[in-house]
PDB file of N, CA and C in Angstrom:
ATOM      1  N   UNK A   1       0.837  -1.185   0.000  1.00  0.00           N
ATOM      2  CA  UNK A   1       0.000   0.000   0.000  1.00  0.00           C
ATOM      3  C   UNK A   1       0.882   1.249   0.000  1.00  0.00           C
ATOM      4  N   UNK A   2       0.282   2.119  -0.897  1.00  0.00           N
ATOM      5  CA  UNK A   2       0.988   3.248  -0.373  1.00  0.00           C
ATOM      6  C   UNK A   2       0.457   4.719   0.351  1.00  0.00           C
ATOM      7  N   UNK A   3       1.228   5.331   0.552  1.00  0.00           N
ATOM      8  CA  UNK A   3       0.520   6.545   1.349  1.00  0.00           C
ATOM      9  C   UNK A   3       0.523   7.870  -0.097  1.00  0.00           C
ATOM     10  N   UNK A   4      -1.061   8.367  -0.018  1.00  0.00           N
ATOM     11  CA  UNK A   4      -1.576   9.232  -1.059  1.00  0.00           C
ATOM     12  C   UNK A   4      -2.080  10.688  -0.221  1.00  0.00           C
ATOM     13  N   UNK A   5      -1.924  11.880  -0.534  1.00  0.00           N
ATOM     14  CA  UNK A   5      -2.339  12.534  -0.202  1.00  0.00           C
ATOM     15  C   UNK A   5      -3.923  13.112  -1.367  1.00  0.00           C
ATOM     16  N   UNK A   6      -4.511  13.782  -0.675  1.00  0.00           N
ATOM     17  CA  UNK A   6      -6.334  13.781  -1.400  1.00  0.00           C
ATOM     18  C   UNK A   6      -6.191  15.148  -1.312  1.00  0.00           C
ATOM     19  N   UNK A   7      -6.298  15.610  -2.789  1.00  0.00           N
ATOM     20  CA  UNK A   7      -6.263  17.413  -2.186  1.00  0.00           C
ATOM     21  C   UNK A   7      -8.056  17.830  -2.256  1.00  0.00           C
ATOM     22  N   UNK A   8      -8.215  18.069  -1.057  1.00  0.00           N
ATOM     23  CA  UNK A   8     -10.248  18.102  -1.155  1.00  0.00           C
ATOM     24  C   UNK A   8     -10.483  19.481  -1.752  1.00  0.00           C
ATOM     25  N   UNK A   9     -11.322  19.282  -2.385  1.00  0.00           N
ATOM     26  CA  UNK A   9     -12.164  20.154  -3.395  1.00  0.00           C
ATOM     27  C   UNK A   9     -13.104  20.936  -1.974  1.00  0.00           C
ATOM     28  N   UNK A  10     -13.361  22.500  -2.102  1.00  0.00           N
ATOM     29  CA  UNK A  10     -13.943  22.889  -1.227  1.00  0.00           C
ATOM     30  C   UNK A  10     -15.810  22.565  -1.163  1.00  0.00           C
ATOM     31  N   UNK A  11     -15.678  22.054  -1.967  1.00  0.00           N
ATOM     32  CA  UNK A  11     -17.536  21.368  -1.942  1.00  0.00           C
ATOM     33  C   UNK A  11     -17.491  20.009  -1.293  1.00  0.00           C
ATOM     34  N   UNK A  12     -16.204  19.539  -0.960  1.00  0.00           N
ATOM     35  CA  UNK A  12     -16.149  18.473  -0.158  1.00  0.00           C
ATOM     36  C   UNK A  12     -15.857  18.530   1.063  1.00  0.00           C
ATOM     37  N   UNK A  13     -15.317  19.305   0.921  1.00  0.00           N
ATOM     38  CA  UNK A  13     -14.664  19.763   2.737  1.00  0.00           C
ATOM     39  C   UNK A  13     -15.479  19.604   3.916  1.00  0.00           C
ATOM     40  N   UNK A  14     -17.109  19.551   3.893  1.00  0.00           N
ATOM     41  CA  UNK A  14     -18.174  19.500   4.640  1.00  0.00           C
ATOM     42  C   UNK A  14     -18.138  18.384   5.078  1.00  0.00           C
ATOM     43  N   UNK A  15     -17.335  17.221   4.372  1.00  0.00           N
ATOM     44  CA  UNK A  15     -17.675  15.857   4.296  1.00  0.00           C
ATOM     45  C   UNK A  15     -16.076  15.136   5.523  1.00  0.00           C
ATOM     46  N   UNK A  16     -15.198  16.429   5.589  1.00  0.00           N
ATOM     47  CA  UNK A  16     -13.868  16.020   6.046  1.00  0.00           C
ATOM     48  C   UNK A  16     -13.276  16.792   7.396  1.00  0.00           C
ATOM     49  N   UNK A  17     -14.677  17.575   7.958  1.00  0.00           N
ATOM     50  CA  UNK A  17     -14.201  18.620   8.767  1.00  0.00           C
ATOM     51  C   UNK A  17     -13.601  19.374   8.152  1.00  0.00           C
ATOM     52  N   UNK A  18     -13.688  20.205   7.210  1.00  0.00           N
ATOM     53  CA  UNK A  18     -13.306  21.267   6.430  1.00  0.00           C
ATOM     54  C   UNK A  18     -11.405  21.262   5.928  1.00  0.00           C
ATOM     55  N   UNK A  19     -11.149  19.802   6.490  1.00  0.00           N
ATOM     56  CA  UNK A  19      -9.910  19.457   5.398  1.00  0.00           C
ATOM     57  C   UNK A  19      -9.659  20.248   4.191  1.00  0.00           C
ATOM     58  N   UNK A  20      -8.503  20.301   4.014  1.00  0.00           N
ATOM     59  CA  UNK A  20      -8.117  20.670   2.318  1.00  0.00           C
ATOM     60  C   UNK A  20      -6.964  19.594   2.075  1.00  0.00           C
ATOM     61  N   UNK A  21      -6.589  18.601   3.062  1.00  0.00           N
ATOM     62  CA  UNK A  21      -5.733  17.227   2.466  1.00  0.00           C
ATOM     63  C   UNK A  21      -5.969  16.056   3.431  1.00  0.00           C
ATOM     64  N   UNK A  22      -6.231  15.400   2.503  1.00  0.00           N
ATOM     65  CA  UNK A  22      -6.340  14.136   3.879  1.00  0.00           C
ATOM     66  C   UNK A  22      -5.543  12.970   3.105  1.00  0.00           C
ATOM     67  N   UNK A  23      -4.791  12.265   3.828  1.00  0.00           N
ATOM     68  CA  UNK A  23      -4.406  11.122   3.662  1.00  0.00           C
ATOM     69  C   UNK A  23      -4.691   9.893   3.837  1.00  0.00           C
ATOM     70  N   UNK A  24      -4.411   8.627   3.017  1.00  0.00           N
ATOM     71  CA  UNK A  24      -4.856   7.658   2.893  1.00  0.00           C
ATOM     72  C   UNK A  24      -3.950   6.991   2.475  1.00  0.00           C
ATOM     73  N   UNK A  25      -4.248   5.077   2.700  1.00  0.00           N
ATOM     74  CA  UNK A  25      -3.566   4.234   2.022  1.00  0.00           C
ATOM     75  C   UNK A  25      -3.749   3.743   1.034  1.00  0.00           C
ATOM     76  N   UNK A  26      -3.342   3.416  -0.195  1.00  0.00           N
ATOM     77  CA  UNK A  26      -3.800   2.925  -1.193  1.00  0.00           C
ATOM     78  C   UNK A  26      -3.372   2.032  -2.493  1.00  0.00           C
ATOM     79  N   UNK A  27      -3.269   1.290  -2.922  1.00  0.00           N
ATOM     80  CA  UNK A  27      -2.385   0.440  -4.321  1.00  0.00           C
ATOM     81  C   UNK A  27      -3.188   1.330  -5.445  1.00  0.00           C
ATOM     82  N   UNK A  28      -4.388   1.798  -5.584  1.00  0.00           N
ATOM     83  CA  UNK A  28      -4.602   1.795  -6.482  1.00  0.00           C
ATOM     84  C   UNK A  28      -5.615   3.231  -6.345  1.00  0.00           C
ATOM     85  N   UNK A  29      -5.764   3.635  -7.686  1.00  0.00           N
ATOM     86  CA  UNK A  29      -6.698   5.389  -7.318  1.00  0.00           C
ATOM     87  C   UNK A  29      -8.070   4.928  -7.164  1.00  0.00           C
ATOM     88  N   UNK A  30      -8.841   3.882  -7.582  1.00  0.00           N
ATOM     89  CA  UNK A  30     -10.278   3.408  -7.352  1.00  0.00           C
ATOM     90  C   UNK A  30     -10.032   3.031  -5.272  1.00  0.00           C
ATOM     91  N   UNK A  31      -9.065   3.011  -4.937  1.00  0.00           N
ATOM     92  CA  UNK A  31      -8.602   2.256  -3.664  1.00  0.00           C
ATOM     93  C   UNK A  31      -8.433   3.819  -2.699  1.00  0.00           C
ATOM     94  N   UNK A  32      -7.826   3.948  -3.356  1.00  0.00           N
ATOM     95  CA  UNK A  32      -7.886   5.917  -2.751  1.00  0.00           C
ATOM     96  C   UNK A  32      -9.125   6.468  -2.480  1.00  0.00           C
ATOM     97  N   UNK A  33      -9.506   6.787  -3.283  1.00  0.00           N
ATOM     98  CA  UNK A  33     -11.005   7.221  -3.617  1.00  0.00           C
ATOM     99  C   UNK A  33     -12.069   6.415  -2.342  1.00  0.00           C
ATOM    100  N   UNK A  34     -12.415   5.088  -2.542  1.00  0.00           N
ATOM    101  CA  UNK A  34     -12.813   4.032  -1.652  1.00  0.00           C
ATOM    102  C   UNK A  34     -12.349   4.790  -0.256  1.00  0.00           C
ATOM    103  N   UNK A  35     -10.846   5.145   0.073  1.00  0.00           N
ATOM    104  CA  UNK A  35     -10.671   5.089   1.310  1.00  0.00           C
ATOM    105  C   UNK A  35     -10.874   6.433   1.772  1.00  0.00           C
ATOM    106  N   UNK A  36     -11.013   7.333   0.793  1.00  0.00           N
ATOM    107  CA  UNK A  36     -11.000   8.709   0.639  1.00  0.00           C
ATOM    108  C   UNK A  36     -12.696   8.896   1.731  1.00  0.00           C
ATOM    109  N   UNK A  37     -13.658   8.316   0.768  1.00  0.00           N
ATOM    110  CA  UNK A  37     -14.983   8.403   1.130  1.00  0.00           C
ATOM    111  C   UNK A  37     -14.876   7.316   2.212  1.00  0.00           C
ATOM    112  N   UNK A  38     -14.571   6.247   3.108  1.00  0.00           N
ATOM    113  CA  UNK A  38     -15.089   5.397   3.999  1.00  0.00           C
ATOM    114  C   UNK A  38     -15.404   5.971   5.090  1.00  0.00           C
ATOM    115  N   UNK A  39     -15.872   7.029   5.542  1.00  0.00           N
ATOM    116  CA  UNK A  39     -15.911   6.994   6.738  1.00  0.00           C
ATOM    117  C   UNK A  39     -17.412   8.092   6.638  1.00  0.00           C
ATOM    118  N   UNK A  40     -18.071   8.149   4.957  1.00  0.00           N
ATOM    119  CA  UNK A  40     -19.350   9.255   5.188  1.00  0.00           C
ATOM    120  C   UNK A  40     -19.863   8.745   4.192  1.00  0.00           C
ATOM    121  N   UNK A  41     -21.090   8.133   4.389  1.00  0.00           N
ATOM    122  CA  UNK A  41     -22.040   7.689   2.788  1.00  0.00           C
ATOM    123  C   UNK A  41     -22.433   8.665   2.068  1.00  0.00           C
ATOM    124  N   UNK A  42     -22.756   9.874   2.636  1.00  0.00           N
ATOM    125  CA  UNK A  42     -22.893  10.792   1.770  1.00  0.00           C
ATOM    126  C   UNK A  42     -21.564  11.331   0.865  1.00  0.00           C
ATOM    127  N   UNK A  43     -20.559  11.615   1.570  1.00  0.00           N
ATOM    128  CA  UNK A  43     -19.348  11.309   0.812  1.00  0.00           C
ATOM    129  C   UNK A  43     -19.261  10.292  -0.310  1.00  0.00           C
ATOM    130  N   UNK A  44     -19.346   9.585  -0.159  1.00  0.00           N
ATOM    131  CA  UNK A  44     -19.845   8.124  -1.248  1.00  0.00           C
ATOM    132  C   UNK A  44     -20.536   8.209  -2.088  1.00  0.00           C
ATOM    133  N   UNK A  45     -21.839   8.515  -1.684  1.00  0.00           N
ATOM    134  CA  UNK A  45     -22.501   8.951  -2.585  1.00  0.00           C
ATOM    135  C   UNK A  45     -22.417   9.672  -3.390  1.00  0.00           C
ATOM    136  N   UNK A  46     -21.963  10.887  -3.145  1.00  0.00           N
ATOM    137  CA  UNK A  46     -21.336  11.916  -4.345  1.00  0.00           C
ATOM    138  C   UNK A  46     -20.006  11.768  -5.027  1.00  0.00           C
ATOM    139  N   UNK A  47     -19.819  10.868  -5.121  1.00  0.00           N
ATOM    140  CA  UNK A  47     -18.370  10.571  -5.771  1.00  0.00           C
ATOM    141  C   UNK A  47     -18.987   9.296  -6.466  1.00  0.00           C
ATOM    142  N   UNK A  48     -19.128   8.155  -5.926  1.00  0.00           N
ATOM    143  CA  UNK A  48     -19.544   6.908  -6.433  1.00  0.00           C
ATOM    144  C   UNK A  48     -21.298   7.093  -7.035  1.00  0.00           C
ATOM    145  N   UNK A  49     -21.219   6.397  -7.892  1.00  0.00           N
ATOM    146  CA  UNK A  49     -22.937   5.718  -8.184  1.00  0.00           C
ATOM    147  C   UNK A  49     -23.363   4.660  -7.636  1.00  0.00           C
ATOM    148  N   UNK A  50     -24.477   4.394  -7.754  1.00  0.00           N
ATOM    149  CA  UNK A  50     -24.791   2.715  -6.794  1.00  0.00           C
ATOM    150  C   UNK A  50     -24.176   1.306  -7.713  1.00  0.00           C
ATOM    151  N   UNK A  51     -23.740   1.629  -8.732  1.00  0.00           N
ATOM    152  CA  UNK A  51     -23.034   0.664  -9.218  1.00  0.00           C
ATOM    153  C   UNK A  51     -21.744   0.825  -9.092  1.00  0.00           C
ATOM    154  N   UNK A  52     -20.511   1.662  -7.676  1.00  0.00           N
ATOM    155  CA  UNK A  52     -19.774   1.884  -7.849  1.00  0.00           C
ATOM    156  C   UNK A  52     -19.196   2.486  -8.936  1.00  0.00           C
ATOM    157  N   UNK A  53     -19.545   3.111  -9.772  1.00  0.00           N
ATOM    158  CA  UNK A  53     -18.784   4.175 -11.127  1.00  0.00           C
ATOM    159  C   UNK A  53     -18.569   5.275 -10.168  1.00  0.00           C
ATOM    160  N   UNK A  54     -17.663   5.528 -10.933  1.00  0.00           N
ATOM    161  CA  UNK A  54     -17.409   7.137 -10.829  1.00  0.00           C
ATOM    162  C   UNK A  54     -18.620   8.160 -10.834  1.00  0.00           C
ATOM    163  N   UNK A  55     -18.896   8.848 -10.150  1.00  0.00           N
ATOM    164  CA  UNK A  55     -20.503   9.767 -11.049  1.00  0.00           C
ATOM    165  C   UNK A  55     -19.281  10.791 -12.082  1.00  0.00           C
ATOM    166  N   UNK A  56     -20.645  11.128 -12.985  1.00  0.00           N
ATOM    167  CA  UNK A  56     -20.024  11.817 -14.323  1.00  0.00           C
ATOM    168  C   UNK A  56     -19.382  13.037 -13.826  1.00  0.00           C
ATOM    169  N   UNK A  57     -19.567  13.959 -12.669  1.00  0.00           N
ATOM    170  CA  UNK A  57     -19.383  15.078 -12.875  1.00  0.00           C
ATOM    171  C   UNK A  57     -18.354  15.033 -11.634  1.00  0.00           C
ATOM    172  N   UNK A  58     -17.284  13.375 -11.682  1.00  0.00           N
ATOM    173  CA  UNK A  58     -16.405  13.564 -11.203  1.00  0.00           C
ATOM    174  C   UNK A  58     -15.000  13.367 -11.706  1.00  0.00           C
ATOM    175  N   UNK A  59     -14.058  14.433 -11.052  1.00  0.00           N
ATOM    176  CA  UNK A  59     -12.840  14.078 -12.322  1.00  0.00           C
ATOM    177  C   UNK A  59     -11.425  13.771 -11.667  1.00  0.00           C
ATOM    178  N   UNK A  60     -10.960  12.905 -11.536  1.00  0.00           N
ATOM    179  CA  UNK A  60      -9.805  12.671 -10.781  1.00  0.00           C
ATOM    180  C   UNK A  60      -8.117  12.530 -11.286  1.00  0.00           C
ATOM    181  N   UNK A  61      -7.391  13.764 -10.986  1.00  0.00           N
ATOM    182  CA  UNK A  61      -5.939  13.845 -11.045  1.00  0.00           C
ATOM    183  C   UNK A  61      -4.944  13.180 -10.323  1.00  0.00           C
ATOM    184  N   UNK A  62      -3.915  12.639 -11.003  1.00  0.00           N
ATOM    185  CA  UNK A  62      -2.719  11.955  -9.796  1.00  0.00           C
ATOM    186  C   UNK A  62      -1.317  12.870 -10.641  1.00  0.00           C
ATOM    187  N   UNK A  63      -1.169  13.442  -9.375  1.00  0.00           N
ATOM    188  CA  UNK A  63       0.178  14.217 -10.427  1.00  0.00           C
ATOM    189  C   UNK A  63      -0.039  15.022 -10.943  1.00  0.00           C
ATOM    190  N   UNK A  64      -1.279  15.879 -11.400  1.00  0.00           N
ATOM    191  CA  UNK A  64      -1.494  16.458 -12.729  1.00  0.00           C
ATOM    192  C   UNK A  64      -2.027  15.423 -13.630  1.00  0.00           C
ATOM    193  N   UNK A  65      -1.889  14.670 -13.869  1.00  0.00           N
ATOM    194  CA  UNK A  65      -2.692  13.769 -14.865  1.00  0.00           C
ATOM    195  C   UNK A  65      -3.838  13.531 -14.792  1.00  0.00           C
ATOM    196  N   UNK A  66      -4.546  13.238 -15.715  1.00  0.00           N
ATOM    197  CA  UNK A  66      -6.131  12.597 -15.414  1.00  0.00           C
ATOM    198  C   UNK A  66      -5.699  11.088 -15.112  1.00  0.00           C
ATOM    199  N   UNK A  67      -6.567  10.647 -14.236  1.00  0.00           N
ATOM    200  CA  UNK A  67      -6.448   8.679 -13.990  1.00  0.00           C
ATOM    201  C   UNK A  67      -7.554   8.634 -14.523  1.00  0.00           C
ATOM    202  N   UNK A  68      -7.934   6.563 -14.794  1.00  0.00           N
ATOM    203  CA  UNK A  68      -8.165   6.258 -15.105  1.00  0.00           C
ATOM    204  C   UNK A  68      -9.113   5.598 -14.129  1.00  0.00           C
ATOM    205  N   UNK A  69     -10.333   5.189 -14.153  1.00  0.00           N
ATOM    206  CA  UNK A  69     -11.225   5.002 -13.129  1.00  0.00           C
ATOM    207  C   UNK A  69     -12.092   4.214 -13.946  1.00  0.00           C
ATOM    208  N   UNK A  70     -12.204   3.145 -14.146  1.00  0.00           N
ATOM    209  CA  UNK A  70     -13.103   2.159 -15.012  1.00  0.00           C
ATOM    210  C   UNK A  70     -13.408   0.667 -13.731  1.00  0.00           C
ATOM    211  N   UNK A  71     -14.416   0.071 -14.095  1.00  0.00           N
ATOM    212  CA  UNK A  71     -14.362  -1.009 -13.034  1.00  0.00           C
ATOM    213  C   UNK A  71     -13.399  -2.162 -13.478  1.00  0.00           C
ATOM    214  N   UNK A  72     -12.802  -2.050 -14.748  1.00  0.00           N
ATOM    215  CA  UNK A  72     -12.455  -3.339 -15.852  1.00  0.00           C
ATOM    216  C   UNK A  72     -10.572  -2.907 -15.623  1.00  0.00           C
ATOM    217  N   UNK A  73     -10.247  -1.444 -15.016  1.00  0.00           N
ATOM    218  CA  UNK A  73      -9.197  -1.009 -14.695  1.00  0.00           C
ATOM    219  C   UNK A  73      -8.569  -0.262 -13.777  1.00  0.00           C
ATOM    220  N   UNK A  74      -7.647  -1.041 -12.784  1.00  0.00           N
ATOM    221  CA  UNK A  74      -7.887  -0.187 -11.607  1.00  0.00           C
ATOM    222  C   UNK A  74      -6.145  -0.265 -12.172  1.00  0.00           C
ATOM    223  N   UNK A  75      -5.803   1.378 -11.850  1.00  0.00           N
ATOM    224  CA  UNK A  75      -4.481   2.231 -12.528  1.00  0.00           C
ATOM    225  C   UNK A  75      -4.156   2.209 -10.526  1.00  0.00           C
ATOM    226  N   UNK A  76      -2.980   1.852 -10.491  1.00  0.00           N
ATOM    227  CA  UNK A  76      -1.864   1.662  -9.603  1.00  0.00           C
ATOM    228  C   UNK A  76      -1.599   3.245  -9.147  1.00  0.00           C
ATOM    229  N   UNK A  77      -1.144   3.518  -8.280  1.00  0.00           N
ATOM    230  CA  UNK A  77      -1.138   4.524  -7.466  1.00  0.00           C
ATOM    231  C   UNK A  77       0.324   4.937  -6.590  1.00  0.00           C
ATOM    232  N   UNK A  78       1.145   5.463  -6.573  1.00  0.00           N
ATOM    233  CA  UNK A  78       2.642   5.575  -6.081  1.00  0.00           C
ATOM    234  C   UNK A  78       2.611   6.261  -4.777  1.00  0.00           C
ATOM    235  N   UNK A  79       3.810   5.411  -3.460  1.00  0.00           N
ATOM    236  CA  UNK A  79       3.789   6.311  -2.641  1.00  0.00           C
ATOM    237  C   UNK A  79       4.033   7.787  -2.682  1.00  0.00           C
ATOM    238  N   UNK A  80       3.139   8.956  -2.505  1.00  0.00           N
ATOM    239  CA  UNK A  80       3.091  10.098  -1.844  1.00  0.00           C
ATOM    240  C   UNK A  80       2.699  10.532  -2.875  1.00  0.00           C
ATOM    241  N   UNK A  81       2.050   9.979  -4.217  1.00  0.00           N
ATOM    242  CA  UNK A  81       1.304  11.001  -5.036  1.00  0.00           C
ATOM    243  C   UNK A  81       0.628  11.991  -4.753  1.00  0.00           C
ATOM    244  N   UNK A  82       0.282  12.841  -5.346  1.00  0.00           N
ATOM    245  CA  UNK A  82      -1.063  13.832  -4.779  1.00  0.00           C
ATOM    246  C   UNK A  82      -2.002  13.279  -5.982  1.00  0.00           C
ATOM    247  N   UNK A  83      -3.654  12.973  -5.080  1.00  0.00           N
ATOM    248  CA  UNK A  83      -4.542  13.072  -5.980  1.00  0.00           C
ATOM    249  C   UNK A  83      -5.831  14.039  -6.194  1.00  0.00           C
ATOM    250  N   UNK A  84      -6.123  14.713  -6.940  1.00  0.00           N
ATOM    251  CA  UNK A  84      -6.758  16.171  -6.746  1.00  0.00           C
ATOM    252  C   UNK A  84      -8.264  15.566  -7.625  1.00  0.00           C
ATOM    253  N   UNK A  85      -9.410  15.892  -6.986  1.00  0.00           N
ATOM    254  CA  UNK A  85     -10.550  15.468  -7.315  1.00  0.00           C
ATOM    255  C   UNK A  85     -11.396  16.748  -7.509  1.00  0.00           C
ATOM    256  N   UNK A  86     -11.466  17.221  -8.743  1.00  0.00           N
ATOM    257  CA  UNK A  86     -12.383  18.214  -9.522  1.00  0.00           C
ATOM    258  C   UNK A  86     -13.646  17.983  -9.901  1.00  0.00           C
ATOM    259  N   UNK A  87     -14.474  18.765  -8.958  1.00  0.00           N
ATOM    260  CA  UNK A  87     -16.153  19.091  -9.475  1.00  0.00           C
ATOM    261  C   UNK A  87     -16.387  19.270 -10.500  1.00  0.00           C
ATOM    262  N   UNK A  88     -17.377  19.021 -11.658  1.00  0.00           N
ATOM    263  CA  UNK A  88     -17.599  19.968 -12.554  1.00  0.00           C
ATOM    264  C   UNK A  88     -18.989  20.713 -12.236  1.00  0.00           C
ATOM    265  N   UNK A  89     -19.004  21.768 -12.507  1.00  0.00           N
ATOM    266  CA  UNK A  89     -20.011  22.778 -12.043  1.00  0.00           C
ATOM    267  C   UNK A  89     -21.079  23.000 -13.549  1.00  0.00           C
ATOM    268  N   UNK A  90     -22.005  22.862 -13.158  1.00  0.00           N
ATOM    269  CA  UNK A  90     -23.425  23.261 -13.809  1.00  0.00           C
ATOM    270  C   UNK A  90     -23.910  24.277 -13.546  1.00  0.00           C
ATOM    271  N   UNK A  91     -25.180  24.836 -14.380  1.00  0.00           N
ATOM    272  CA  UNK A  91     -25.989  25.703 -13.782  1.00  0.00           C
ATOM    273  C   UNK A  91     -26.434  26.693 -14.824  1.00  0.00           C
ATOM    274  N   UNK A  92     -27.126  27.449 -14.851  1.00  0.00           N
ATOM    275  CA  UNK A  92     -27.661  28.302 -15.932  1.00  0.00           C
ATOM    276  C   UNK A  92     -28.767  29.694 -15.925  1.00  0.00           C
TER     277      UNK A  92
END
């Protein structure tokens, strides 16, 4: 496992005691994520769908990169990455 830092998005922060990094263990970014949200279903809920997917209007960085988040592919994860999880915003 390795150790990941989560840089929280401020629409999440409600969910972390108003965190802006939390850490976690993880092999893999679907494993991050998982450990990211375990401790608030509503957290969960807004990140995951009930079929475990990703929800659409979530977008997840390791490094700067976009990862890869499929159920058919779980992308490996390095000690002390940063992974940065972007809202996308609606509205009109």
């Amino acid at each position: 496992m390795s150790q990941v830092v989560v840089i929280v998005p401020p629409p999440l922060r409600k969910f972390v005691s108003g965190k802006t990094h939390v850490s976690v263990e993880a092999a893999t970014v679907r494993q991050a994520l998982a450990a990211f949200a375990s401790d608030s279903d509503a957290l969960r809920g807004y990140i995951f769908d009930q079929d475990e997917g990703l929800r659409p209007f979530v977008r997840v960085f390791v490094g700067g990169k976009p990862a890869t988040i499929r159920p058919d592919c779980e992308e490996p994860i390095g000690d002390g990455a940063e992974m940065t999880i972007l809202l996308a915003l609606a509205g009109g």
